[in-house]
N, C-alpha and C. Protein backbone atom coordinates (compact mmCIF):
# COMPACT_ATOMS: atom_id res chain seq x y z
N UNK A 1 0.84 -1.18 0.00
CA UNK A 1 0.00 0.00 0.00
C UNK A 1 0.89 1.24 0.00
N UNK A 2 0.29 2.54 -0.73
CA UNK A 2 1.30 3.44 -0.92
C UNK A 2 0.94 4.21 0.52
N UNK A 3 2.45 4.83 1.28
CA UNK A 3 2.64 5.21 2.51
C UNK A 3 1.81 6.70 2.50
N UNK A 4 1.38 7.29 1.92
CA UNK A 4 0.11 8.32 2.15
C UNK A 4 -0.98 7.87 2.16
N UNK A 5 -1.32 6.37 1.57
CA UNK A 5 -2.89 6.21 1.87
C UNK A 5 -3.05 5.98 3.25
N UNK A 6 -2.12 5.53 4.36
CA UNK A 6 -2.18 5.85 5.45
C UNK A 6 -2.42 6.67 6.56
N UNK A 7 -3.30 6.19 7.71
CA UNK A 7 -3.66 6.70 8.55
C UNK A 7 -2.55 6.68 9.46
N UNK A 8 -1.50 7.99 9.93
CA UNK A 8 -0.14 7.42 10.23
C UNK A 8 -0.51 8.02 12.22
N UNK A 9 -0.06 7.12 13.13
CA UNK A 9 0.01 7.61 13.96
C UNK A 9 1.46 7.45 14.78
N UNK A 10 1.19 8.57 15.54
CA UNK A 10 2.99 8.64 16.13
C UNK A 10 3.22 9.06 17.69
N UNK A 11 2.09 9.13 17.72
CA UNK A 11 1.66 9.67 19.88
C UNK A 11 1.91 11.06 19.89
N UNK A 12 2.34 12.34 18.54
CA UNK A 12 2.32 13.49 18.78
C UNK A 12 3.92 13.81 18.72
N UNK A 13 4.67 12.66 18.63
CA UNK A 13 6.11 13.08 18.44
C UNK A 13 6.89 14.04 17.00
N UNK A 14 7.45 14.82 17.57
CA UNK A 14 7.42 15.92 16.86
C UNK A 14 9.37 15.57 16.43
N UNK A 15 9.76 16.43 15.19
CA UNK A 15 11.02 16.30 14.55
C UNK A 15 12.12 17.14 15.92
N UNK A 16 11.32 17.74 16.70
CA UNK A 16 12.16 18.50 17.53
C UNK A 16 12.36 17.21 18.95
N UNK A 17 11.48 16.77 19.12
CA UNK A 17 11.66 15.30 20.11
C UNK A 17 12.40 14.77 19.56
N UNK A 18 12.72 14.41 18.45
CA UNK A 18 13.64 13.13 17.93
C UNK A 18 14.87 13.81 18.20
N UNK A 19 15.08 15.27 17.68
CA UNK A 19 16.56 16.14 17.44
C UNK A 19 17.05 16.00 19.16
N UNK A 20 15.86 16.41 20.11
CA UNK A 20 16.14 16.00 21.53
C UNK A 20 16.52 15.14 21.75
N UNK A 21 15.76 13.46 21.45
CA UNK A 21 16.26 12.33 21.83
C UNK A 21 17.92 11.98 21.58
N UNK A 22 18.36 12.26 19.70
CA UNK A 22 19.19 12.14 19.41
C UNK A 22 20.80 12.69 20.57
N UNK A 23 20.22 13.79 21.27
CA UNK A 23 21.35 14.48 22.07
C UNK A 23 21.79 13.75 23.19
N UNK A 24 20.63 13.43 23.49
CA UNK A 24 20.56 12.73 24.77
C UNK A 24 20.93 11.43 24.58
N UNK A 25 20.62 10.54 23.97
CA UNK A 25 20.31 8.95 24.07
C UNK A 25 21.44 8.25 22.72
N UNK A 26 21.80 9.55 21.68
CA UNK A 26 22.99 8.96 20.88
C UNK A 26 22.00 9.03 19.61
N UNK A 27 21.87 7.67 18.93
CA UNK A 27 21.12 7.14 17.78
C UNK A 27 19.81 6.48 18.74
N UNK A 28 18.83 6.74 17.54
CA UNK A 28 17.23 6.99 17.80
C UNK A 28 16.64 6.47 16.58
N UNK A 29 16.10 5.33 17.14
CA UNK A 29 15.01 4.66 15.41
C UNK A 29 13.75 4.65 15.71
N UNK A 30 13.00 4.66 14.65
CA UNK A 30 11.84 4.58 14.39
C UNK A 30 11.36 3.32 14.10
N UNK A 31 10.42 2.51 14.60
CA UNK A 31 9.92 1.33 13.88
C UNK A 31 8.80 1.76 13.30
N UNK A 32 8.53 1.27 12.48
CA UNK A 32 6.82 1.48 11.70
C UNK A 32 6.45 -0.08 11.47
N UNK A 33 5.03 -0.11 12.12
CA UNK A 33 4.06 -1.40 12.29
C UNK A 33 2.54 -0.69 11.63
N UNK A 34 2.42 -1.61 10.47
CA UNK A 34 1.76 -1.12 9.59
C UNK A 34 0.32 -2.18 9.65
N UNK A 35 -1.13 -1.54 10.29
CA UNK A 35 -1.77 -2.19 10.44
C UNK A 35 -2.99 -2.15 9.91
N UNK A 36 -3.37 -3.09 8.58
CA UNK A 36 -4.62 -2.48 7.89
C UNK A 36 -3.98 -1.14 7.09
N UNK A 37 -5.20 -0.41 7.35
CA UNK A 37 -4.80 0.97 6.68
C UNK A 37 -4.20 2.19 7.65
N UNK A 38 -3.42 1.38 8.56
CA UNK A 38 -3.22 2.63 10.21
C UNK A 38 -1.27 2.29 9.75
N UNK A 39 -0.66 3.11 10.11
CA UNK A 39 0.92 3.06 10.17
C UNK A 39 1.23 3.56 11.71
N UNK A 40 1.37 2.62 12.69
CA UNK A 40 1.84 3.00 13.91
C UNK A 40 3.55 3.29 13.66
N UNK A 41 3.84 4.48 14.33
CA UNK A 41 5.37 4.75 15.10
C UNK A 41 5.74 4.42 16.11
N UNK A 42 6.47 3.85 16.75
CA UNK A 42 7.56 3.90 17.95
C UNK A 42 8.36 4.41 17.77
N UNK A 43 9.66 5.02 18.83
CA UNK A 43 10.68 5.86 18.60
C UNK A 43 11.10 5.07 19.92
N UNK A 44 12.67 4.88 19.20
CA UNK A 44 13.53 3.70 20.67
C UNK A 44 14.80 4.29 20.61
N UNK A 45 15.71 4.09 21.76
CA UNK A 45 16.88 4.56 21.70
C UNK A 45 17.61 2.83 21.97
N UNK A 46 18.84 2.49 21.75
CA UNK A 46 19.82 1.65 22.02
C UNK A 46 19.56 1.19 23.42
N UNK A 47 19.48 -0.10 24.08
CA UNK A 47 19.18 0.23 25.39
C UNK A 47 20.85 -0.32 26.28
N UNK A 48 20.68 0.17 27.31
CA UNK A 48 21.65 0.15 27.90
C UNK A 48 22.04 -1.26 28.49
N UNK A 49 23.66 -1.20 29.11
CA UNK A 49 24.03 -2.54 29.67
C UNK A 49 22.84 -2.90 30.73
N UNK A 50 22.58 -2.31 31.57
CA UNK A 50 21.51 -2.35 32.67
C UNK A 50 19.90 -3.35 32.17
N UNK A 51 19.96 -2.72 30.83
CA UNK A 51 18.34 -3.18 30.68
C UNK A 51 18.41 -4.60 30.08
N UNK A 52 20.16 -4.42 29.00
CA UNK A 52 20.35 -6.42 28.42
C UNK A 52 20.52 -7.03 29.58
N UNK A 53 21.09 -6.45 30.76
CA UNK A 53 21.17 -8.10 32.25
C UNK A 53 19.96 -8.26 32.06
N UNK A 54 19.06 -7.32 32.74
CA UNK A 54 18.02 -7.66 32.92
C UNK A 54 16.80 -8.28 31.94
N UNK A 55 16.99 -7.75 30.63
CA UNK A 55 16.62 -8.70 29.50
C UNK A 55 16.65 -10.40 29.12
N UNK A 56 18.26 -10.49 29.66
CA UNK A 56 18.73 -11.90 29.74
C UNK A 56 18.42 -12.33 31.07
N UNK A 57 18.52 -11.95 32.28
CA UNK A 57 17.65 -12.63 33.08
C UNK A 57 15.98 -13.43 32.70
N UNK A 58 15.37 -12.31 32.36
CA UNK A 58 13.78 -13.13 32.44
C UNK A 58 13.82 -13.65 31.42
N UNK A 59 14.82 -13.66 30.09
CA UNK A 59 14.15 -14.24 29.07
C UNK A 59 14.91 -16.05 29.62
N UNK A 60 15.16 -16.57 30.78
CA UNK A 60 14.95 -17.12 30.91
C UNK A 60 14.51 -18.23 31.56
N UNK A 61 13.37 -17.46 32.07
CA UNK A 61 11.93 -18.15 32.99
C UNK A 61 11.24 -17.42 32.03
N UNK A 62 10.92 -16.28 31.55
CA UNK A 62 9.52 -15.66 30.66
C UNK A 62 9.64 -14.45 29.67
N UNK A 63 10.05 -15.32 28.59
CA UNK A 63 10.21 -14.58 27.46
C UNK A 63 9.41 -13.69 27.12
N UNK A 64 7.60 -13.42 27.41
CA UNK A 64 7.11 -12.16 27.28
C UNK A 64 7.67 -10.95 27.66
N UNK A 65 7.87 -11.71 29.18
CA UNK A 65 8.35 -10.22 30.23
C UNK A 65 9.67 -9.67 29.74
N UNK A 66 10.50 -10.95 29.42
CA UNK A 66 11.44 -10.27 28.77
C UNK A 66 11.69 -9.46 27.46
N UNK A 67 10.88 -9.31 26.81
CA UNK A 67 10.56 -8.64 25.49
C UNK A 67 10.26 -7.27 25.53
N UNK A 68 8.63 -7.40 26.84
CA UNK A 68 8.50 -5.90 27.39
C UNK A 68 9.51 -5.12 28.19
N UNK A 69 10.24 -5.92 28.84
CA UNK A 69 11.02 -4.82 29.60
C UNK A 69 12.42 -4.52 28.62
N UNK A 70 12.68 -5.11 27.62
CA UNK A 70 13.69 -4.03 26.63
C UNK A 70 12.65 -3.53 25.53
N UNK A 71 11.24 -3.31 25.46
CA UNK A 71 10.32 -2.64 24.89
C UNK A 71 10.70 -1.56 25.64
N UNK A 72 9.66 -1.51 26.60
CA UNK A 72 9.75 -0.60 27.86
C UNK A 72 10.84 0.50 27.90
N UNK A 73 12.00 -0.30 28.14
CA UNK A 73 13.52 0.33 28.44
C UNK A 73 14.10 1.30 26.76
N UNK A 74 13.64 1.10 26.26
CA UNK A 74 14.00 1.44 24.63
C UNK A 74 13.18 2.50 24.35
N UNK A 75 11.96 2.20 24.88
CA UNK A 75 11.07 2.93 24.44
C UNK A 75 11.14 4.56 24.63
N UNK A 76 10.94 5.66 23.90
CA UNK A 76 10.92 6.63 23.84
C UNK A 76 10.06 7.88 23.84
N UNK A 77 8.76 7.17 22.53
CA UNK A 77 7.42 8.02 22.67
C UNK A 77 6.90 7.25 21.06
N UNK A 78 5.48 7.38 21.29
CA UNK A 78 4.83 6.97 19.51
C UNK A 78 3.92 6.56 19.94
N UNK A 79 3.19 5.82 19.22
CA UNK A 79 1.99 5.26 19.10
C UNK A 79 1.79 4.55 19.90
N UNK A 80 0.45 4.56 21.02
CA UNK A 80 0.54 3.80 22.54
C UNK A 80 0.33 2.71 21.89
N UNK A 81 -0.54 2.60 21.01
CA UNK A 81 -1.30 1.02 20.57
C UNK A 81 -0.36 0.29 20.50
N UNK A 82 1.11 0.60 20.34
CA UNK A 82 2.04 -0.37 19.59
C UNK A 82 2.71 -0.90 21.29
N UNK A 83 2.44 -0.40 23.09
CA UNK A 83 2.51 -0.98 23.71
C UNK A 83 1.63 -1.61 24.25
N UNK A 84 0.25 -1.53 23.53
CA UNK A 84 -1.42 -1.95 24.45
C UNK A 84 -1.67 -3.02 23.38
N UNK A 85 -1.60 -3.18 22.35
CA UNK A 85 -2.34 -3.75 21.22
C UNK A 85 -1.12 -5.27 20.69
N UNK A 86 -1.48 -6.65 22.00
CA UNK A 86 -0.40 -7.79 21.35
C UNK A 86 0.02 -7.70 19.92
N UNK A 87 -0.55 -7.79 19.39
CA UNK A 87 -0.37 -7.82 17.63
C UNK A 87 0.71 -6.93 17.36
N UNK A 88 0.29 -5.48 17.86
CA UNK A 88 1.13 -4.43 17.51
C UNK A 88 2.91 -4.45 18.21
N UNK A 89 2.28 -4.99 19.04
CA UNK A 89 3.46 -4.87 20.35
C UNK A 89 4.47 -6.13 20.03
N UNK A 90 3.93 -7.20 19.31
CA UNK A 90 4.79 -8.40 19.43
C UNK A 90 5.64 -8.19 17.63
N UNK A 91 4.78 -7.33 16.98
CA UNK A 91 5.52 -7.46 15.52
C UNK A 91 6.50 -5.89 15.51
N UNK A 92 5.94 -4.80 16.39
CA UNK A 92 7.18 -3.96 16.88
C UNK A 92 8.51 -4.48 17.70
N UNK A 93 8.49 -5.39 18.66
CA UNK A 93 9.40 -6.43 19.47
C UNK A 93 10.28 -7.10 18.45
N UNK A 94 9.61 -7.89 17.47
CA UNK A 94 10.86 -8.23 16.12
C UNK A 94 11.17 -7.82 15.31
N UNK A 95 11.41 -6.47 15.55
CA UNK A 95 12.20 -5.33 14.71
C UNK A 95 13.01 -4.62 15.60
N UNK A 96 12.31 -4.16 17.14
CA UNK A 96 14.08 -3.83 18.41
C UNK A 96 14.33 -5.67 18.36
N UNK A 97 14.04 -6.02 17.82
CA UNK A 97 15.20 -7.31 18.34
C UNK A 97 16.05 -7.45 16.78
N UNK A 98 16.12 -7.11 16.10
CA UNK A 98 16.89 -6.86 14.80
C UNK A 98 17.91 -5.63 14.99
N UNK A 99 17.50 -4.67 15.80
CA UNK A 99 18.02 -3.68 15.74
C UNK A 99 19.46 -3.88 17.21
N UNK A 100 19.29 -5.07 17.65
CA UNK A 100 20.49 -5.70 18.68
C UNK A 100 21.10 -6.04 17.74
N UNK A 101 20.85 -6.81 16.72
CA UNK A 101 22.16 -7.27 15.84
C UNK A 101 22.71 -6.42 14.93
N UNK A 102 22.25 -5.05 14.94
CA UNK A 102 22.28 -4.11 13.70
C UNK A 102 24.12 -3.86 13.45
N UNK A 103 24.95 -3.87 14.67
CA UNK A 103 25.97 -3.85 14.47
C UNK A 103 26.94 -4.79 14.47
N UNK A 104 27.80 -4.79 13.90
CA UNK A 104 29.20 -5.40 13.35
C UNK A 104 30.08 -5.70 13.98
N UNK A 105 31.18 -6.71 13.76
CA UNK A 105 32.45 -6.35 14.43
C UNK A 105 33.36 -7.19 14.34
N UNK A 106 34.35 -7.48 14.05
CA UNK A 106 35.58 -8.23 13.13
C UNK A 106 37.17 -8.64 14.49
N UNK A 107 37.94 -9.28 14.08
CA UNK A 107 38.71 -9.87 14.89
C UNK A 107 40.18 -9.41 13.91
N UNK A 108 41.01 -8.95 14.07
CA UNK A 108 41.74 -9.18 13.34
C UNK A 108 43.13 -9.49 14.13
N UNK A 109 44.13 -10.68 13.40
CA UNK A 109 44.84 -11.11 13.65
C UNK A 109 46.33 -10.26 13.66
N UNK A 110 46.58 -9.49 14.60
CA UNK A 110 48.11 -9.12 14.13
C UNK A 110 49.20 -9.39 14.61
């Protein structure tokens, strides 16, 4: 579907929030969860050593909880539905979990 026939929501986050976030928090992404004819936003920052212990703790006794709380911890501002609405919330979750592997990193022998 072309991205203007969309009903886009974003919780009111404005280009000057993001320029904020960016100062503060480093690098700042956007996910877009595209539902029907609605385009939800989230806005996440990198999350910290603090929130992966605790990530890797519950994810193993309860992988939900563990999903929400580096949701949670990442989370920045956008579209509530995308933390109230399972559907929304679980197909935003496997995209910050793509965005852990987003970086690189090499060994080199000298």
């Amino acid at each position: 579907m072309d991205k203007d026939a969309y009903k886009e929501f974003n919780g009111g986050v404005t280009a000057e929030n993001v320029e904020q976030w960016k100062k503060q928090h480093g690098k700042v992404f956007c996910i877009e969860v595209e539902d029907g004819d609605d385009l939800h936003k989230g806005y996440f920052r990198r999350p910290s050593i603090d929130i992966m212990a605790a990530v890797t703790k519950l994810s193993k006794t309860d992988e939900v909880k563990s999903g929400k709380t580096l949701f949670d911890g990442c989370w920045l501002g956008g579209s509530e539905p995308l933390r109230q609405d399972s559907v929304l919330f679980l197909t935003c979750l496997q995209q910050l979990n793509v965005l852990l592997t987003s970086a690189t990193g090499r060994v080199k022998n000298l």
